[in-house]
Each structure stands twice: as C-alpha cells, then as structure tokens.
N, C-alpha and C. Protein backbone atom coordinates (compact mmCIF):
# COMPACT_ATOMS: atom_id res chain seq x y z
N UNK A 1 141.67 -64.70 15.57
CA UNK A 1 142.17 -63.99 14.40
C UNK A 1 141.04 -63.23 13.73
N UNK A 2 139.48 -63.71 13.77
CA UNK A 2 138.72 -63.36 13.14
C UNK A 2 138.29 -61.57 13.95
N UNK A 3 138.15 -61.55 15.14
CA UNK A 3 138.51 -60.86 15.92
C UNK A 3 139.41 -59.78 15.52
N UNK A 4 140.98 -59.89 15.23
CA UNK A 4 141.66 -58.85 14.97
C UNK A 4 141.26 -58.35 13.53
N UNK A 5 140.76 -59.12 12.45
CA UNK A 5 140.61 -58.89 11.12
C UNK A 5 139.42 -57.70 11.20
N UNK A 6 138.76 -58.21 11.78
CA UNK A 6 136.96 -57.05 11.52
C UNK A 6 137.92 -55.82 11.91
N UNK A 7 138.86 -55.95 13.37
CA UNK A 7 138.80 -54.69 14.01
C UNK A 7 139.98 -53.77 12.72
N UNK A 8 141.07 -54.39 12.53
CA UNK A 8 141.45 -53.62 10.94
C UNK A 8 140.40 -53.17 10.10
N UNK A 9 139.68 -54.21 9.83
CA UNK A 9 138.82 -53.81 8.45
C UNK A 9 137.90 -52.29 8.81
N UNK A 10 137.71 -52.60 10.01
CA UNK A 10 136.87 -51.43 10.53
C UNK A 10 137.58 -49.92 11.01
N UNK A 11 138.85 -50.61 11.44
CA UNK A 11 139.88 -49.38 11.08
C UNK A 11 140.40 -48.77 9.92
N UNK A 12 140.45 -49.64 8.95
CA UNK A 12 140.26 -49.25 7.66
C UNK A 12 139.64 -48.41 6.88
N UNK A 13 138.43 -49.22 6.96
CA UNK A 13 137.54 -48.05 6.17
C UNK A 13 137.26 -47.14 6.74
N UNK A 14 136.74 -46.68 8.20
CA UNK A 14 136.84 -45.41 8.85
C UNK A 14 138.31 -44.21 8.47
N UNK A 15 139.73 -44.92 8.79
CA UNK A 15 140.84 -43.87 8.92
C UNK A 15 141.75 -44.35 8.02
N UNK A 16 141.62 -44.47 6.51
CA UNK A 16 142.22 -45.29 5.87
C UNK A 16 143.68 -45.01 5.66
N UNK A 17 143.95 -43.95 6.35
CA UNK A 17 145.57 -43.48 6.47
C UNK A 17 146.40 -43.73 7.87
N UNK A 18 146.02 -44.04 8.38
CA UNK A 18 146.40 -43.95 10.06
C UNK A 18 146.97 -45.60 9.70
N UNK A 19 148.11 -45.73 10.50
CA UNK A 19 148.85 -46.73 10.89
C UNK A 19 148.43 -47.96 11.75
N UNK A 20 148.66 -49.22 11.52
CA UNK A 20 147.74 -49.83 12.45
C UNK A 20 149.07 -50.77 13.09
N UNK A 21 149.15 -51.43 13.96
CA UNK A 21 150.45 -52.15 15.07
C UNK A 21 149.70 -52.90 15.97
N UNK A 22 149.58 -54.63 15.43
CA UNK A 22 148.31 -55.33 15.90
C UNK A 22 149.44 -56.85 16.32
N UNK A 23 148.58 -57.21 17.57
CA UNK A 23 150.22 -58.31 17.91
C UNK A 23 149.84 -59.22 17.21
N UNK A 24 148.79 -59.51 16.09
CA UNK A 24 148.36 -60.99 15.58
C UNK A 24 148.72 -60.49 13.84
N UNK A 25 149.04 -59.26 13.47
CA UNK A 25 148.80 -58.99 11.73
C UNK A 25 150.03 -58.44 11.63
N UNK A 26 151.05 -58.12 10.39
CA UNK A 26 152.18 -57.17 10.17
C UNK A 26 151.65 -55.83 10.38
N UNK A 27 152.81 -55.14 10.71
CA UNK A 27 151.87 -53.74 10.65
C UNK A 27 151.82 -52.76 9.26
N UNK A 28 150.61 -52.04 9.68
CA UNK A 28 150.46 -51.29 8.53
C UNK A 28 151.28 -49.89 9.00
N UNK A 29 151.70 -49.27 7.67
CA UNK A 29 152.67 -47.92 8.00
C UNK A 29 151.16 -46.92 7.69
N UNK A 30 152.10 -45.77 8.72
CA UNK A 30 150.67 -44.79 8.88
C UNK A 30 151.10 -44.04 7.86
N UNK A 31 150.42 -42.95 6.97
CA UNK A 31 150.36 -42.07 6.33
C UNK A 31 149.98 -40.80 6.84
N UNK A 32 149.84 -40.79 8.59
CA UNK A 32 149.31 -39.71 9.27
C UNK A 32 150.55 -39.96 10.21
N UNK A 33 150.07 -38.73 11.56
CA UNK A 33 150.58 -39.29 12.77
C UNK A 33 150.23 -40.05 13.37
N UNK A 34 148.93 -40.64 13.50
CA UNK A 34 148.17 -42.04 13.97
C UNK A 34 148.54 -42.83 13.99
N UNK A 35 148.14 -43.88 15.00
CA UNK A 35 148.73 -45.14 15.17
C UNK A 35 147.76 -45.98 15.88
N UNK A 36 146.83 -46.46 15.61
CA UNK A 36 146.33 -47.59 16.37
C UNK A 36 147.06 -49.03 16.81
N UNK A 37 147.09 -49.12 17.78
CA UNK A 37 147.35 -50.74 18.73
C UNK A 37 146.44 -51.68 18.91
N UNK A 38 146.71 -52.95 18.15
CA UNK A 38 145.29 -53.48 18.81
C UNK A 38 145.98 -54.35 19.66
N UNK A 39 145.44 -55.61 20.64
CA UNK A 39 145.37 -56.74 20.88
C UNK A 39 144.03 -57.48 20.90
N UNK A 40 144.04 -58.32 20.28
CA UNK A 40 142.64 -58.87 19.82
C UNK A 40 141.78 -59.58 21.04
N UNK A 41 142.85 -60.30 21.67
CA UNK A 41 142.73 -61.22 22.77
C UNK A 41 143.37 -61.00 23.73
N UNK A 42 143.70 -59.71 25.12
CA UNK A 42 144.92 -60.12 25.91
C UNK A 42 144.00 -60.61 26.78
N UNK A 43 145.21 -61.96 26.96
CA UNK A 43 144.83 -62.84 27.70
C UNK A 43 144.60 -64.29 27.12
N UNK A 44 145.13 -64.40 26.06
CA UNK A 44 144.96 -65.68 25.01
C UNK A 44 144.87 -67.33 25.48
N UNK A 45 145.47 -67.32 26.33
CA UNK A 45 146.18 -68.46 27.16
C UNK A 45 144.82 -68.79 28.20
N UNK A 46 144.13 -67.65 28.33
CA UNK A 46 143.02 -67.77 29.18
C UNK A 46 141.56 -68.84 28.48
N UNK A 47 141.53 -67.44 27.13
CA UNK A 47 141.25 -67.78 26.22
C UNK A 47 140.53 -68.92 25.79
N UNK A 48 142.33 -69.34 25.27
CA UNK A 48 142.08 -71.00 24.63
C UNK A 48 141.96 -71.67 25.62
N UNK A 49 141.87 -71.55 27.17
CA UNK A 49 141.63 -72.91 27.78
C UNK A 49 140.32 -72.55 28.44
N UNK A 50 139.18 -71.48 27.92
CA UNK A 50 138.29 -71.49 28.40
C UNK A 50 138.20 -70.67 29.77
N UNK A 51 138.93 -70.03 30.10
CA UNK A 51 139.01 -69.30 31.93
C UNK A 51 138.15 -67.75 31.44
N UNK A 52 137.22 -67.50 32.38
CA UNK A 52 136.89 -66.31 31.81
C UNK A 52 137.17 -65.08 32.09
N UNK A 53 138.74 -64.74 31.54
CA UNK A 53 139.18 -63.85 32.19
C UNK A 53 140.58 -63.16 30.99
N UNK A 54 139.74 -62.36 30.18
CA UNK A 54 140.49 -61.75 28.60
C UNK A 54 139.74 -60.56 28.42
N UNK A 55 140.34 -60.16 27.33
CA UNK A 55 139.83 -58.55 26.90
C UNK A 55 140.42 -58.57 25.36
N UNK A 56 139.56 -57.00 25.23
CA UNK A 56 140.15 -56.52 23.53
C UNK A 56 140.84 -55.44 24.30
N UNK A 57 141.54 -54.54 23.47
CA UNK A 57 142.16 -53.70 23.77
C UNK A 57 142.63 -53.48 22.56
N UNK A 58 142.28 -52.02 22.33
CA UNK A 58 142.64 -51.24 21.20
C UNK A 58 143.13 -49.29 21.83
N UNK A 59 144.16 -49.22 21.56
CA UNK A 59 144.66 -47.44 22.15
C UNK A 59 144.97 -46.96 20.20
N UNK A 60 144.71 -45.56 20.66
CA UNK A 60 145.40 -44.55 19.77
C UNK A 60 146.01 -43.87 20.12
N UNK A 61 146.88 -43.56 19.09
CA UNK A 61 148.55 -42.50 19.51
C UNK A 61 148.89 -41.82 18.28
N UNK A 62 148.90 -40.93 18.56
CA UNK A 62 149.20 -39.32 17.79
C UNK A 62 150.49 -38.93 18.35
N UNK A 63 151.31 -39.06 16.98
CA UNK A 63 152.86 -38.91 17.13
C UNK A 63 153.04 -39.83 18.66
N UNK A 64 153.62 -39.57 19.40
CA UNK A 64 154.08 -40.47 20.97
C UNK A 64 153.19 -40.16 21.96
N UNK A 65 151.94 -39.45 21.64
CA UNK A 65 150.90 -39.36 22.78
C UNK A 65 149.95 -40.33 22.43
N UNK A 66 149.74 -41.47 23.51
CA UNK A 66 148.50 -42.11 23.57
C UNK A 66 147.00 -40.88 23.89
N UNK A 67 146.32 -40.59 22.93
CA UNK A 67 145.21 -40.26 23.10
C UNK A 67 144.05 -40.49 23.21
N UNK A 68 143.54 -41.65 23.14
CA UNK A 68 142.59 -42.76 23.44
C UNK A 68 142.92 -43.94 24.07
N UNK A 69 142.17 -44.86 24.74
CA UNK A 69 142.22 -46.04 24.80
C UNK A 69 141.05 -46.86 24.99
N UNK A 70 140.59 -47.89 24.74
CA UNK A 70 139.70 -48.77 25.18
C UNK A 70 139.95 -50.46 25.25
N UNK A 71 139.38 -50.85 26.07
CA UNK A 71 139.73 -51.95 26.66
C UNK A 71 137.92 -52.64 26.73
N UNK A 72 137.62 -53.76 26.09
CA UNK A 72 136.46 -54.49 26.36
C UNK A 72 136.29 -56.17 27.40
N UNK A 73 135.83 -55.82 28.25
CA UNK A 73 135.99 -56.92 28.80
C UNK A 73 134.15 -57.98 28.47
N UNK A 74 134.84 -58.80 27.83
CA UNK A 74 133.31 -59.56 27.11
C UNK A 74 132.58 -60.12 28.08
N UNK A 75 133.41 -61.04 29.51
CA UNK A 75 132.69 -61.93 30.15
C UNK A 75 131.88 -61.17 30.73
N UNK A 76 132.25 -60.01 31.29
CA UNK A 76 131.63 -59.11 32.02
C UNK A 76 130.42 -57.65 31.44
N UNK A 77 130.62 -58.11 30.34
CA UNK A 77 130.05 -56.68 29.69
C UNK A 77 130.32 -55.83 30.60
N UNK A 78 131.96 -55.11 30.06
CA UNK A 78 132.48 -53.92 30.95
C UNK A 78 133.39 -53.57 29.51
N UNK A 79 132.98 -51.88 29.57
CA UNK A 79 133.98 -51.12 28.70
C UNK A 79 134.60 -50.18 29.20
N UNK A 80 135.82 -50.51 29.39
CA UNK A 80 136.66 -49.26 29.55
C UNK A 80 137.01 -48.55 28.43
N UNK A 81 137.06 -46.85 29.29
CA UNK A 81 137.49 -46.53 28.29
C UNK A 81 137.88 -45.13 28.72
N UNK A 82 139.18 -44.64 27.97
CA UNK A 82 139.52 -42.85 28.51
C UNK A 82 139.97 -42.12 27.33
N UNK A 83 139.98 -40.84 27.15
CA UNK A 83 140.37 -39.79 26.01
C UNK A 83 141.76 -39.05 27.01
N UNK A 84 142.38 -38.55 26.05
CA UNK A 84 143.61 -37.95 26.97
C UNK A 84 142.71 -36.63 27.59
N UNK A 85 143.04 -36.51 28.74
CA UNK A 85 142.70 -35.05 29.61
C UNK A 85 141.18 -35.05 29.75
N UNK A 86 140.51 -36.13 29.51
CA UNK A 86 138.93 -36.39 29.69
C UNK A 86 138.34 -37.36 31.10
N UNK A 87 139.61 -37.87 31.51
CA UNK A 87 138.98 -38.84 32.27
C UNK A 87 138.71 -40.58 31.69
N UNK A 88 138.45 -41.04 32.56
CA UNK A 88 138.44 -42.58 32.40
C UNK A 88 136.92 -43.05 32.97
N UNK A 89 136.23 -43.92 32.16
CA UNK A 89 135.24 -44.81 32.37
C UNK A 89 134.93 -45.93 32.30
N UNK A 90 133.99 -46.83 32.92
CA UNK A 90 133.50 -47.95 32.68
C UNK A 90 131.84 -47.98 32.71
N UNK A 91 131.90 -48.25 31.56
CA UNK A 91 130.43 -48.20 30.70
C UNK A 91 129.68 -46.55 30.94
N UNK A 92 130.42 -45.47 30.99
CA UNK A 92 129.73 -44.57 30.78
C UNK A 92 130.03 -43.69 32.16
N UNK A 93 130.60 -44.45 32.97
CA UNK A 93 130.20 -44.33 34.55
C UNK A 93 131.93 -44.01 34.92
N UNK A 94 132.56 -42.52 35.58
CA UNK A 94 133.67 -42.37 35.49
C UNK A 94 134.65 -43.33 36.73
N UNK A 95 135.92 -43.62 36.06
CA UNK A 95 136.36 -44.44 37.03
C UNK A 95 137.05 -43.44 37.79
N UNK A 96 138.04 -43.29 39.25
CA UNK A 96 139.10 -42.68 40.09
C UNK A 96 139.59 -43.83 40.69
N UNK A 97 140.75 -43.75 40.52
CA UNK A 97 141.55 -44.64 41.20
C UNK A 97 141.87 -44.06 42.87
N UNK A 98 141.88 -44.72 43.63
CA UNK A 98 141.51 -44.29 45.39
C UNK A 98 143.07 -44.11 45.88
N UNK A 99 144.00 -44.20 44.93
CA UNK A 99 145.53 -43.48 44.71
C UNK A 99 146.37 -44.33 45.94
N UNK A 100 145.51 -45.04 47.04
CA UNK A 100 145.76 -45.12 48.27
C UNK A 100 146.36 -47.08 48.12
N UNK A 101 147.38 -47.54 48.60
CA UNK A 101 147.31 -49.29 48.73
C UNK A 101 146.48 -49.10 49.86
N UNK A 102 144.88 -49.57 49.86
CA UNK A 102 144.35 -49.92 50.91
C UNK A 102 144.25 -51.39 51.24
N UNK A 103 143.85 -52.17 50.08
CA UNK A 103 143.80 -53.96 50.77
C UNK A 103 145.48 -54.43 50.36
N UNK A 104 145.93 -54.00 49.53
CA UNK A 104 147.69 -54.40 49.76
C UNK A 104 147.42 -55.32 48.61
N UNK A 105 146.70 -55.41 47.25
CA UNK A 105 146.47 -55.90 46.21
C UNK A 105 147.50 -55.81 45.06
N UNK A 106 148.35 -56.91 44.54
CA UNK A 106 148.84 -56.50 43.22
C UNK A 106 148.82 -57.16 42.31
N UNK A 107 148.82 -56.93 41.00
CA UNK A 107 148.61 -57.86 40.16
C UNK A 107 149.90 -57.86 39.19
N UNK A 108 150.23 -59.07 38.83
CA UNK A 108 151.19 -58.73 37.77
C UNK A 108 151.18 -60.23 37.13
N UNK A 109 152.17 -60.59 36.47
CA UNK A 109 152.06 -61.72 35.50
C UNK A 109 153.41 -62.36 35.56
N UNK A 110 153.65 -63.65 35.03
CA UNK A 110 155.10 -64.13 35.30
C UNK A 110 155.59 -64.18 34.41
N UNK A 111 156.68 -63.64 34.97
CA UNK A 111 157.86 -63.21 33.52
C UNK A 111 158.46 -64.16 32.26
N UNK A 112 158.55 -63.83 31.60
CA UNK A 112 159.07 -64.93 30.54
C UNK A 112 160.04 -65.64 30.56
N UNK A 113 160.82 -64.37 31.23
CA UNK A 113 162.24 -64.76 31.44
C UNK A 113 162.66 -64.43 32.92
N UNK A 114 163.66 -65.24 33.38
CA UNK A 114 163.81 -65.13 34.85
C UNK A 114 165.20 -64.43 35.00
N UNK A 115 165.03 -62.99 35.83
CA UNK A 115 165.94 -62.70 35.55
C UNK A 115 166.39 -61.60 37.41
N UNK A 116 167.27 -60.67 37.78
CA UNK A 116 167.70 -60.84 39.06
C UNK A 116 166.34 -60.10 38.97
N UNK A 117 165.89 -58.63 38.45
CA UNK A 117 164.71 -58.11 38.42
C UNK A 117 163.70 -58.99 39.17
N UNK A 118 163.29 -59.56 38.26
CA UNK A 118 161.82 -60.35 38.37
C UNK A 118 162.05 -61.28 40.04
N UNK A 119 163.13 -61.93 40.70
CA UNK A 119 163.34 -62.42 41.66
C UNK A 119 163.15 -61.68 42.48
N UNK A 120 163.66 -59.92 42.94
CA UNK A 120 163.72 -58.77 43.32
C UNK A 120 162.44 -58.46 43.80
N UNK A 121 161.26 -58.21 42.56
CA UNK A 121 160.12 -58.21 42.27
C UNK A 121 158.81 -58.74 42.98
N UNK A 122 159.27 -60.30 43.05
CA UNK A 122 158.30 -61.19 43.57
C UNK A 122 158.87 -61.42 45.14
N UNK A 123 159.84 -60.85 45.25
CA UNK A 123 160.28 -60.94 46.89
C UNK A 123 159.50 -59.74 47.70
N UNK A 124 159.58 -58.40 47.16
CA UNK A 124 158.98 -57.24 47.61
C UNK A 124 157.57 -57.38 47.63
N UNK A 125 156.97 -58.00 45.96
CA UNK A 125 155.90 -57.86 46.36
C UNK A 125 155.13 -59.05 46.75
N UNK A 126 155.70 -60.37 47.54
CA UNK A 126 155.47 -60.83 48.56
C UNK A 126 155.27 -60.52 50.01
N UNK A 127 156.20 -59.83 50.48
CA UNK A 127 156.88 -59.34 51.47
C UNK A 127 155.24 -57.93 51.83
N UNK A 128 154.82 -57.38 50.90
CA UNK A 128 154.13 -56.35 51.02
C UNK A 128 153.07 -56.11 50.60
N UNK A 129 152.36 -57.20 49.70
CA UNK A 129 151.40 -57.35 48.87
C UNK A 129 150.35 -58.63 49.02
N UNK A 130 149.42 -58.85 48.37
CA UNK A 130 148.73 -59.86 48.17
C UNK A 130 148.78 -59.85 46.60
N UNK A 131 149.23 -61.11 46.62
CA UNK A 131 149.49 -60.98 44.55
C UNK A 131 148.74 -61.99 43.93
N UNK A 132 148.08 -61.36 42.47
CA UNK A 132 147.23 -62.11 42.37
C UNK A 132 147.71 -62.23 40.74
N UNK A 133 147.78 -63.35 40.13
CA UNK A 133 148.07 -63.44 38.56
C UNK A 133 147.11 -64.01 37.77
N UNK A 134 146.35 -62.69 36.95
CA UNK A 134 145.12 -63.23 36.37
C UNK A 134 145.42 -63.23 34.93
N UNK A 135 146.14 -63.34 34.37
CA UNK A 135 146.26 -63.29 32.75
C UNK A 135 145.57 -62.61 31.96
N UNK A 136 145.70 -61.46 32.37
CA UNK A 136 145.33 -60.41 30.94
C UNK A 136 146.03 -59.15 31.54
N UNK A 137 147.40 -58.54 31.46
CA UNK A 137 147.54 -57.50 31.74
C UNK A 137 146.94 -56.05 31.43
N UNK A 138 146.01 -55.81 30.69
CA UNK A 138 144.98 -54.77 30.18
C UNK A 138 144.20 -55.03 30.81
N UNK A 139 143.86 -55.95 31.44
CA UNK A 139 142.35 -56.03 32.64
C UNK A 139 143.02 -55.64 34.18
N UNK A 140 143.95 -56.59 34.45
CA UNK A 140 144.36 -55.56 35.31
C UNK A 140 145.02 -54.42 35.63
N UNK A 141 145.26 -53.75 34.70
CA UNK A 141 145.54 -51.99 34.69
C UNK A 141 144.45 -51.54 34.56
N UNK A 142 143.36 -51.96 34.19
CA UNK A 142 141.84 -51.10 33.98
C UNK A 142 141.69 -51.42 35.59
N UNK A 143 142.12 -52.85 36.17
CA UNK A 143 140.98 -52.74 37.73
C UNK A 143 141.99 -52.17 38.85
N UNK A 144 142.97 -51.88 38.38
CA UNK A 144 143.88 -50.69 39.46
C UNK A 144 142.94 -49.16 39.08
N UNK A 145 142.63 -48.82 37.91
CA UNK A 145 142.21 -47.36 37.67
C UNK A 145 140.83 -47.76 38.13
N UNK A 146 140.24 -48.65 37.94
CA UNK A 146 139.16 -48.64 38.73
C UNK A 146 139.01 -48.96 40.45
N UNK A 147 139.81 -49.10 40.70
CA UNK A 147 140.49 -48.90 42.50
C UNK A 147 139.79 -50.26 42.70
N UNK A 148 139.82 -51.63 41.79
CA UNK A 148 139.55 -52.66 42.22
C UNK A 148 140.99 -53.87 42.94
N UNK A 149 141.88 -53.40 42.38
CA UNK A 149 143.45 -53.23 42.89
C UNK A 149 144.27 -51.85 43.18
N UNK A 150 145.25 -52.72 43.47
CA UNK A 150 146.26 -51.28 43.62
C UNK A 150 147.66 -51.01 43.24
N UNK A 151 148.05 -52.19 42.95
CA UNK A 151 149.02 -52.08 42.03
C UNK A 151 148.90 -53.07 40.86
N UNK A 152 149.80 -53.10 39.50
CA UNK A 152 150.11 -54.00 38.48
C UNK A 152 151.71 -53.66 38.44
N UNK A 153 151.99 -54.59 38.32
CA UNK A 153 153.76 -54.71 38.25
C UNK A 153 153.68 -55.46 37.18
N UNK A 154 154.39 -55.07 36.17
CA UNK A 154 154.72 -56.12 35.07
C UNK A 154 156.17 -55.78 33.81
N UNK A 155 157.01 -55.98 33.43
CA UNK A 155 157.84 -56.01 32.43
C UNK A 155 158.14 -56.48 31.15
N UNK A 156 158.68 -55.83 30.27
CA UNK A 156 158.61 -56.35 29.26
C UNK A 156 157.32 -56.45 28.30
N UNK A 157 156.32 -55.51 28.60
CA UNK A 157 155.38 -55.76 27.50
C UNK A 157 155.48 -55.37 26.26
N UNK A 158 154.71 -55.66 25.38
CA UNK A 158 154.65 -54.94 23.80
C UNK A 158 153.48 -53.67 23.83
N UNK A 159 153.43 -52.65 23.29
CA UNK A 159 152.71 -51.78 23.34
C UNK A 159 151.59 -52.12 23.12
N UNK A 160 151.15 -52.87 22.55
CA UNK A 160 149.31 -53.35 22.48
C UNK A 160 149.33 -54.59 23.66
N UNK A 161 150.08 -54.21 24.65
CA UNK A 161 149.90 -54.55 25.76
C UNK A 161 149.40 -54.29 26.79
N UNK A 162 149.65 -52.84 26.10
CA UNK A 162 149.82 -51.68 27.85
C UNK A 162 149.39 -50.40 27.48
N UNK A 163 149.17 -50.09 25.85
CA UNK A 163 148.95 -48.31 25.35
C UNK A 163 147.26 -48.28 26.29
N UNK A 164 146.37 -49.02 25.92
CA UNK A 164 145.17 -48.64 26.42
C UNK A 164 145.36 -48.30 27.83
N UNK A 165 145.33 -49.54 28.60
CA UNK A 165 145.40 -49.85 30.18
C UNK A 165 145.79 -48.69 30.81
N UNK A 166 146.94 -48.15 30.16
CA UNK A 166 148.13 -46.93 31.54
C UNK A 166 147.31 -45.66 30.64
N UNK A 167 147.00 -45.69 29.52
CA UNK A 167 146.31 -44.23 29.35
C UNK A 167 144.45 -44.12 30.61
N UNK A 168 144.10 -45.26 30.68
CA UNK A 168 142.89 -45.14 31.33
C UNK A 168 143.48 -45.17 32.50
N UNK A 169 144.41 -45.84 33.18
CA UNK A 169 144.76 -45.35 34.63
C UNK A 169 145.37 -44.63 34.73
N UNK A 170 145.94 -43.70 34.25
CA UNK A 170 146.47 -42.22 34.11
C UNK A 170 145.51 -41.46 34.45
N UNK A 171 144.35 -41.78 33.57
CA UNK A 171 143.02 -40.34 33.18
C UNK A 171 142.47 -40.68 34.57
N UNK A 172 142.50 -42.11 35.08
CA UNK A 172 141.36 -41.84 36.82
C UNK A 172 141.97 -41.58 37.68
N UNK A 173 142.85 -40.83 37.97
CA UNK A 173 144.11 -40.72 38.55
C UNK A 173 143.99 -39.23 38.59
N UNK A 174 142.75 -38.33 37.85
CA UNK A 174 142.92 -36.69 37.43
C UNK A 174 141.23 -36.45 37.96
C-alpha cells in the first residue's frame, strides 16, 4: 500500500488535475483528459509469499489512447517502458518483438472463473504451446514484446492490468 500511496502522491503534485484509477485506492476523477493506471504490485500473490516474480506498472491515457506505459520489474532491475508511436524499451535499450511463435511459449494465468472459454483455451494452448503461469500478467506482456515469449493469453483483466503491458508490446511490434 505504501507503494501505491508515494506513486499518487507523486502523481499528484506533478499533474494535479489528471485522473488517477489505482487497483489498491478509490479513484480520483480527472479534471483533464488524463488518466493514469496504476498497479502497485502485479503479481501480489507472488509477492506476499516471497516468489520473485512482480512488477509496478503504471500507463497513461489521454481520452481512450494509452500514451505511455511503464512497467518496473524490481527483482531484476528491468524497466520497461514505451511512448505511443516511439517504440518500446528495456532500460534504455529498444525492445522488437520477433512477431514469429518460434519456441511455442505462452504465458497466461488461471482464470478466476471456469468457464467453456477458459476450458477451450487451455486445450489449444496445450495442444500447441508450452505454457507457463508466472503471476504477474504485466511481466509477461513486457517478455512477449521483448521476444522472451510469444504469446500471453489472458481474460478478464482490469485496466491497471494490462494499459502498460499491450501499449509496450504494441510499440515493439513497429
């Protein structure tokens, strides 16, 4: 929690009009078109039991365009990060996604709810994949754009789930 608080406070005093939509605080209404997303922790569950394998993740969105995103991965000192129509990086260094399934990698997460979808889902991408479920869906959409996988399959997220992640694998993708 202490975590999501600085990153408000610091959104705060920088853009004190812009909207903030954080999965741990109520949200604040924007007074602009802005909208920051945070997630403080995806990957919480990892987290609290100690696995080292979480992120921050914070995107911006202007009116319905994600125009930023960043994603911090702590264990690793790795920052992702992309601007709309700029491209995508990690730590400075541009990512491309290799567009190609070459090792037959996917990542996705298990559903909350079980439903014909998700059965559908895990049959195909059995059948065609090597699946791997690491608990933080923002880490693995950063390591598909970084062509460390090749797919993420997942449903049902909340937008400070997913605004960062698919704007940076969008941008390595150009």
């Amino acid at each position: 929690i202490n975590i999501n608080k600085n990153i408000i406070n610091l959104l705060k005093k920088n853009f004190p009009k812009d909207g903030i939509i954080s999965e741990e605080f109520p949200r604040i209404k924007s007074k602009t078109q802005y909208n920051w997303y945070i997630d403080p922790i995806d990957g919480s569950r990892n987290y609290i039991n100690k696995i080292p394998f979480f992120s921050i993740s914070l995107a911006l969105k202007k009116s319905k365009d994600t125009i930023a995103g960043f994603v911090y991965d702590p264990i690793h000192n790795d920052f992702y990060y992309a601007f709309k129509n700029k491209g995508a990086y990690i730590n400075k260094k541009k990512i491309r996604n290799k567009n190609l399934p070459l090792n037959g990698l996917m990542l996705t997460e298990t559903p909350k709810k079980k439903d014909k979808t998700n059965i559908n889902q895990n049959k195909i991408a059995r059948k065609n994949f090597r699946v791997r479920q690491l608990g933080s869906s923002v880490l693995d959409m950063v390591f598909v754009a970084s062509g460390k996988a090749d797919i993420f399959w997942q449903e049902n997220l909340k937008q400070w789930d997913y605004e960062s992640g698919l704007l940076i694998a969008k941008e390595a993708n150009k």
